[in-house]
Protein backbone atom coordinates (compact mmCIF):
# COMPACT_ATOMS: atom_id res chain seq x y z
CA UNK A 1 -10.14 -16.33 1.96
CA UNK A 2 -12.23 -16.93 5.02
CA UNK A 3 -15.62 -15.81 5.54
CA UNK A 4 -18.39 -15.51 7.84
CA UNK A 5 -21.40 -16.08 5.48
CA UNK A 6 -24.26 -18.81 4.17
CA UNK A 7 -24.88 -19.90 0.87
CA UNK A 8 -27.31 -17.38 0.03
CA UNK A 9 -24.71 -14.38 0.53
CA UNK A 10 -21.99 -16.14 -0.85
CA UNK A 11 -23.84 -16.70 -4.34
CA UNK A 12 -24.81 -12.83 -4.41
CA UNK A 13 -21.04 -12.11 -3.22
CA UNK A 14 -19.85 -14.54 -6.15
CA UNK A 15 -21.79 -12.81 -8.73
CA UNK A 16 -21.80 -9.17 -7.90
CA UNK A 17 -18.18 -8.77 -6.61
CA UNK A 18 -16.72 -10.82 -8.57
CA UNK A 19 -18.38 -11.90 -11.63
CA UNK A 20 -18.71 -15.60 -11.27
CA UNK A 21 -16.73 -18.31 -8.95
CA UNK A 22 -13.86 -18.15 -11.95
CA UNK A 23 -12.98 -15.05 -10.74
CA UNK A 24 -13.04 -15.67 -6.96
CA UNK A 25 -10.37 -18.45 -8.05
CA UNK A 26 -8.33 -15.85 -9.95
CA UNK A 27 -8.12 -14.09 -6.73
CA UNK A 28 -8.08 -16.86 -3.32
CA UNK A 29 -5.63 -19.96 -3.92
CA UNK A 30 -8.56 -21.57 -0.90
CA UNK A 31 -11.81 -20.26 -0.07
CA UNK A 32 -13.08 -21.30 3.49
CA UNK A 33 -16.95 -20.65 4.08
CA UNK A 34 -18.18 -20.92 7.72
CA UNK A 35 -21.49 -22.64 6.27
CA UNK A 36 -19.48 -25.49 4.94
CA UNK A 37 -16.79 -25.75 7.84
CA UNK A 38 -19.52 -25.51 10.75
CA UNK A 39 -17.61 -23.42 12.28
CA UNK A 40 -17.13 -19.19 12.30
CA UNK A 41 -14.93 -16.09 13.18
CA UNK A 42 -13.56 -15.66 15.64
CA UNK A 43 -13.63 -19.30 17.18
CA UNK A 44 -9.84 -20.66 17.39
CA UNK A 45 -10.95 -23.46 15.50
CA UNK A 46 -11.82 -22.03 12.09
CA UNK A 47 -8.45 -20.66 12.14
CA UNK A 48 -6.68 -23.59 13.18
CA UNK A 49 -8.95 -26.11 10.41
CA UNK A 50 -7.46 -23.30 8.08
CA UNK A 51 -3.95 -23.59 8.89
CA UNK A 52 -4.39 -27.61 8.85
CA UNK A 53 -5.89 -27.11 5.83
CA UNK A 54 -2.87 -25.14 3.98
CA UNK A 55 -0.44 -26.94 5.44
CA UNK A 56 0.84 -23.43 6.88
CA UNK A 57 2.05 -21.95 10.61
CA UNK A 58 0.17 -18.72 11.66
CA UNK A 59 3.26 -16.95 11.92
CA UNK A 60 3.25 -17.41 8.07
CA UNK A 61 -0.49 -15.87 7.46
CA UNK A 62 -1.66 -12.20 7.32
CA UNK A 63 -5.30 -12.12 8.32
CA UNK A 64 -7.05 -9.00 7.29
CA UNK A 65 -10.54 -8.78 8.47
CA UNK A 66 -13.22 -5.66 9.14
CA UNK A 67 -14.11 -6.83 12.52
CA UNK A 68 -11.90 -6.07 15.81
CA UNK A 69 -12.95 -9.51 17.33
CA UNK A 70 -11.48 -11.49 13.98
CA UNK A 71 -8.69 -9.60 13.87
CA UNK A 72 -7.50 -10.16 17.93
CA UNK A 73 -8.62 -13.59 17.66
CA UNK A 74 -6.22 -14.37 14.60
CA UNK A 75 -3.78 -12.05 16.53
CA UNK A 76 -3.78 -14.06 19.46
CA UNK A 77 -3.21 -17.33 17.43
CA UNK A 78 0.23 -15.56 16.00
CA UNK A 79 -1.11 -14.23 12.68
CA UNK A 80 0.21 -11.07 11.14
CA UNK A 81 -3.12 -8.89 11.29
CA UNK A 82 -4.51 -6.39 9.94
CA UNK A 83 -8.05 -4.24 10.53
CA UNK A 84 -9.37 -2.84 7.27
CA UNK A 85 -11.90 -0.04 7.03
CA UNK A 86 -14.82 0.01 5.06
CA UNK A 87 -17.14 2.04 3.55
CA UNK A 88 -19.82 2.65 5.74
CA UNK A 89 -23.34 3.41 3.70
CA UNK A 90 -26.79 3.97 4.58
CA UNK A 91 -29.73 2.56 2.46
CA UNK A 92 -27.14 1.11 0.27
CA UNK A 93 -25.24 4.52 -0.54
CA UNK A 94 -21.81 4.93 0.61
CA UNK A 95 -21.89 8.10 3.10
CA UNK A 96 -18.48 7.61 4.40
CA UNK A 97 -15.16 6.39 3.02
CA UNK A 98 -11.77 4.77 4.60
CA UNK A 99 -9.73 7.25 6.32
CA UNK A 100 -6.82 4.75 5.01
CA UNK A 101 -6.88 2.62 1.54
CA UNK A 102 -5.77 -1.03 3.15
CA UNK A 103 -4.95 -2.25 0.40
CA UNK A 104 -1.97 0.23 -0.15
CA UNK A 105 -1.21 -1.03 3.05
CA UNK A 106 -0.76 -4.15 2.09
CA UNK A 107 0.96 -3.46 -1.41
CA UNK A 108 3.06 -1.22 1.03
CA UNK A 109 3.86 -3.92 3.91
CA UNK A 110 3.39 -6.95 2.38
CA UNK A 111 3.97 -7.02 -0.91
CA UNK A 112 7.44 -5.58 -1.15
């Protein structure tokens, strides 16, 4: 996982998507946090300090990310991409939903 965020969001994240950092590590194998890397979407480097990081080639990695600008930047770099959709909401009620589950997409693409 790879995210755009400071410590602040990441402890809310931590506890209200997931229920505690034990279950982030049931999910990510590595968690990359801009805040502790110094460095953030879409800059080349993050990418690249992940890749060193894993030991792994681009051409290896699906990046999946809600913003067009992450998503071409990994693209360029040779990762498989993909652009998810999200919920959009307004004063913290969803209003609109995906056109598209993504992660059926993935199951579907990926995960065969």
């Amino acid at each position: 996982m790879l995210s755009n965020t400071n410590d602040a969001h990441w402890q809310d994240i931590k506890a209200r998507c997931f229920g505690g950092q034990e279950n982030v590590d049931k999910y990510f194998d590595h968690v990359f946090l801009s805040q502790e890397m110094h460095l953030a979407k879409p800059n080349d480097e993050i990418f690249l300090e992940v890749l060193r990081q894993i030991g792994a080639k681009a051409e290896e990695c699906l990046f999946i990310d809600d913003s067009t600008a992450n998503v071409e930047a990994a693209s360029a770099l040779g990762f498989h991409t993909m652009k998810a959709e999200v919920s959009k909401t307004h004063e913290g009620k969803v209003v609109e939903r995906p056109k598209k589950e993504w992660t059926e997409e993935i199951e579907k693409e990926w995960l065969r």
